[in-house]
C-alpha atoms as a PDB file:
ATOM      1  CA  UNK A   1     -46.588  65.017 121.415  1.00  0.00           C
ATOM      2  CA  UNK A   2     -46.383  67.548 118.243  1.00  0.00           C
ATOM      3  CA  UNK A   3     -44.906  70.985 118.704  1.00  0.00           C
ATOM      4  CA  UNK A   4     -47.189  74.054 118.218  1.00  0.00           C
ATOM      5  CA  UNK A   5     -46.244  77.636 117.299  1.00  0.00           C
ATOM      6  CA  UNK A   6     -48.428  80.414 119.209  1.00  0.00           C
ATOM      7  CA  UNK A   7     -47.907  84.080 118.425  1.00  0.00           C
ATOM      8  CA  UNK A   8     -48.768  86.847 120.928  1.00  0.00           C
ATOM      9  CA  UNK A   9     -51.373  89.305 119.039  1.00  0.00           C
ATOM     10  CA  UNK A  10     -50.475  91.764 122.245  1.00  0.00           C
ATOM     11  CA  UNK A  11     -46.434  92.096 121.991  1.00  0.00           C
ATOM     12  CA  UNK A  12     -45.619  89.731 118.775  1.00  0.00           C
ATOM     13  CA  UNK A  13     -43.142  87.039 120.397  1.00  0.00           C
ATOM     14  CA  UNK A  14     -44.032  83.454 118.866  1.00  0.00           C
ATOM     15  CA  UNK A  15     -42.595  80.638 121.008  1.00  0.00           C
ATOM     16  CA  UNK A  16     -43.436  77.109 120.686  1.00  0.00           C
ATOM     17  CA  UNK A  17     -45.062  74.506 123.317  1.00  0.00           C
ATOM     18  CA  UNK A  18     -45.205  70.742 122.932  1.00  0.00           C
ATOM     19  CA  UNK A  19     -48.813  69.978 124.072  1.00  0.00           C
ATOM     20  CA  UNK A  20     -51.246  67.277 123.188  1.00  0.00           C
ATOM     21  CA  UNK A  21     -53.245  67.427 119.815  1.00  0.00           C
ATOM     22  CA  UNK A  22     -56.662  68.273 122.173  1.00  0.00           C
ATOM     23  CA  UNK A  23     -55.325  71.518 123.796  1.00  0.00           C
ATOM     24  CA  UNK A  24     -53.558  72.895 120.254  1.00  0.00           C
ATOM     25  CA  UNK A  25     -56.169  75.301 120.422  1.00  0.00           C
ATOM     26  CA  UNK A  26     -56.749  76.112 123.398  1.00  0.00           C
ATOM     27  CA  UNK A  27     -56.044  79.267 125.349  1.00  0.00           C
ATOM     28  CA  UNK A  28     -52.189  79.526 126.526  1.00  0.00           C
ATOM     29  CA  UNK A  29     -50.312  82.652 127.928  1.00  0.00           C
ATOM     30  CA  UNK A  30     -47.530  84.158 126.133  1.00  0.00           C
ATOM     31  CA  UNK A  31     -44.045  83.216 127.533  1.00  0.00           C
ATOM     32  CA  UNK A  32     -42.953  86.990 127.306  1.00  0.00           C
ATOM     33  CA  UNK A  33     -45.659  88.759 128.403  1.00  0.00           C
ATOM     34  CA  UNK A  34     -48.067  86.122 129.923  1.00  0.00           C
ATOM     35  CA  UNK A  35     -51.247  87.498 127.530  1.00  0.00           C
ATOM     36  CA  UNK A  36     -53.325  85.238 127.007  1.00  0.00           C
ATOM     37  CA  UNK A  37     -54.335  86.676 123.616  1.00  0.00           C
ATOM     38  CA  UNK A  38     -52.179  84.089 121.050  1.00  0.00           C
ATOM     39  CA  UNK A  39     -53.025  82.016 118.189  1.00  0.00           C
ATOM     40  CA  UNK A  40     -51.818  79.321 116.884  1.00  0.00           C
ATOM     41  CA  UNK A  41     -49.632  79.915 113.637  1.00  0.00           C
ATOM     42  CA  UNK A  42     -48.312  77.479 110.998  1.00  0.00           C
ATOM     43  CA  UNK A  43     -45.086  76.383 111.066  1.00  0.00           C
ATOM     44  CA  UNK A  44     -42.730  76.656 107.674  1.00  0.00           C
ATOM     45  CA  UNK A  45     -41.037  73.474 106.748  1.00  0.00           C
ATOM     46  CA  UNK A  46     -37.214  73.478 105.134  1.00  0.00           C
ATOM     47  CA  UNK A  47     -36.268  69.882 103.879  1.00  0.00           C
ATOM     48  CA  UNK A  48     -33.305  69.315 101.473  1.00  0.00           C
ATOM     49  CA  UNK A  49     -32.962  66.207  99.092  1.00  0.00           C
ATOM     50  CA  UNK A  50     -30.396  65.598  96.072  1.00  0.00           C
ATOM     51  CA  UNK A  51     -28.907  68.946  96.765  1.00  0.00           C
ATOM     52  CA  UNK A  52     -32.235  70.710  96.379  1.00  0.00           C
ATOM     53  CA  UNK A  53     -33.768  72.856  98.831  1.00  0.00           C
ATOM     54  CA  UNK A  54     -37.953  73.226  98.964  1.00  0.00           C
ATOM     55  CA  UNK A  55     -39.733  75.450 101.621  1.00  0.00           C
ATOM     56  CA  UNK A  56     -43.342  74.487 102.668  1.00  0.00           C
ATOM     57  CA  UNK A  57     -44.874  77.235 104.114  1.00  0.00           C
ATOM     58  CA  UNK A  58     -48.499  78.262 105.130  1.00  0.00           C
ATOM     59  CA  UNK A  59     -50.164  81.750 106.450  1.00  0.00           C
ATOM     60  CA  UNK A  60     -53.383  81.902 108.032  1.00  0.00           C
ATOM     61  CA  UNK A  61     -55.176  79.193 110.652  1.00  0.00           C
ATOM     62  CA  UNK A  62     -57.466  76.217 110.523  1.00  0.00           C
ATOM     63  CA  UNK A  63     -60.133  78.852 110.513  1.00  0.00           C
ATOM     64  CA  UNK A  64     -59.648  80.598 107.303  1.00  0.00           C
ATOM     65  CA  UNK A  65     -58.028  78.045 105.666  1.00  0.00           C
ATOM     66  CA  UNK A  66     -54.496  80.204 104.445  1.00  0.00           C
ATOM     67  CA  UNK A  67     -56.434  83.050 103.298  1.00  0.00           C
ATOM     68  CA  UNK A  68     -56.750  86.364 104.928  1.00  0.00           C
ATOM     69  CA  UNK A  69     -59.153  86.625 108.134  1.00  0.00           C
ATOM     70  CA  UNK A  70     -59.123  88.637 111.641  1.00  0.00           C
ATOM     71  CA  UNK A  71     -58.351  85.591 113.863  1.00  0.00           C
ATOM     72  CA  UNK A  72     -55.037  85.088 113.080  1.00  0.00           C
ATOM     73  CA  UNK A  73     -54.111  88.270 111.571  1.00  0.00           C
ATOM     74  CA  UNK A  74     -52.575  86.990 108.044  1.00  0.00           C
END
């Protein structure tokens, strides 16, 4: 099963929860302050090859895409 990053919108902890690719989106409570107001978030990749270094990285959710919108609050 993948590993998903949530983010509380209520006290800003992220945490991670390995859960089936059906329930990614779905509601879970925050492990610091058990609001259940999180979204998901995109994780940022580091891989290093031939001594270089790239960074894959993405802001937003499935919803907007990367770009700026209210649900996700990049």
């Amino acid at each position: 099963m993948p590993i998903y990053e949530y983010k509380c919108k209520d006290c800003g902890t992220r945490f991670e929860r390995i859960r089936s690719m059906k329930d990614a989106d779905a509601s879970i409570g925050c492990q610091h302050c058990a609001s259940d107001n999180t979204v998901r978030v995109l994780s940022t990749c580091y891989t290093k090859s031939d001594g270089m270094t790239s960074r894959s990285s993405s802001s937003g959710c499935a919803g907007c895409s990367g770009g700026s919108c209210s649900s996700c609050s990049h």
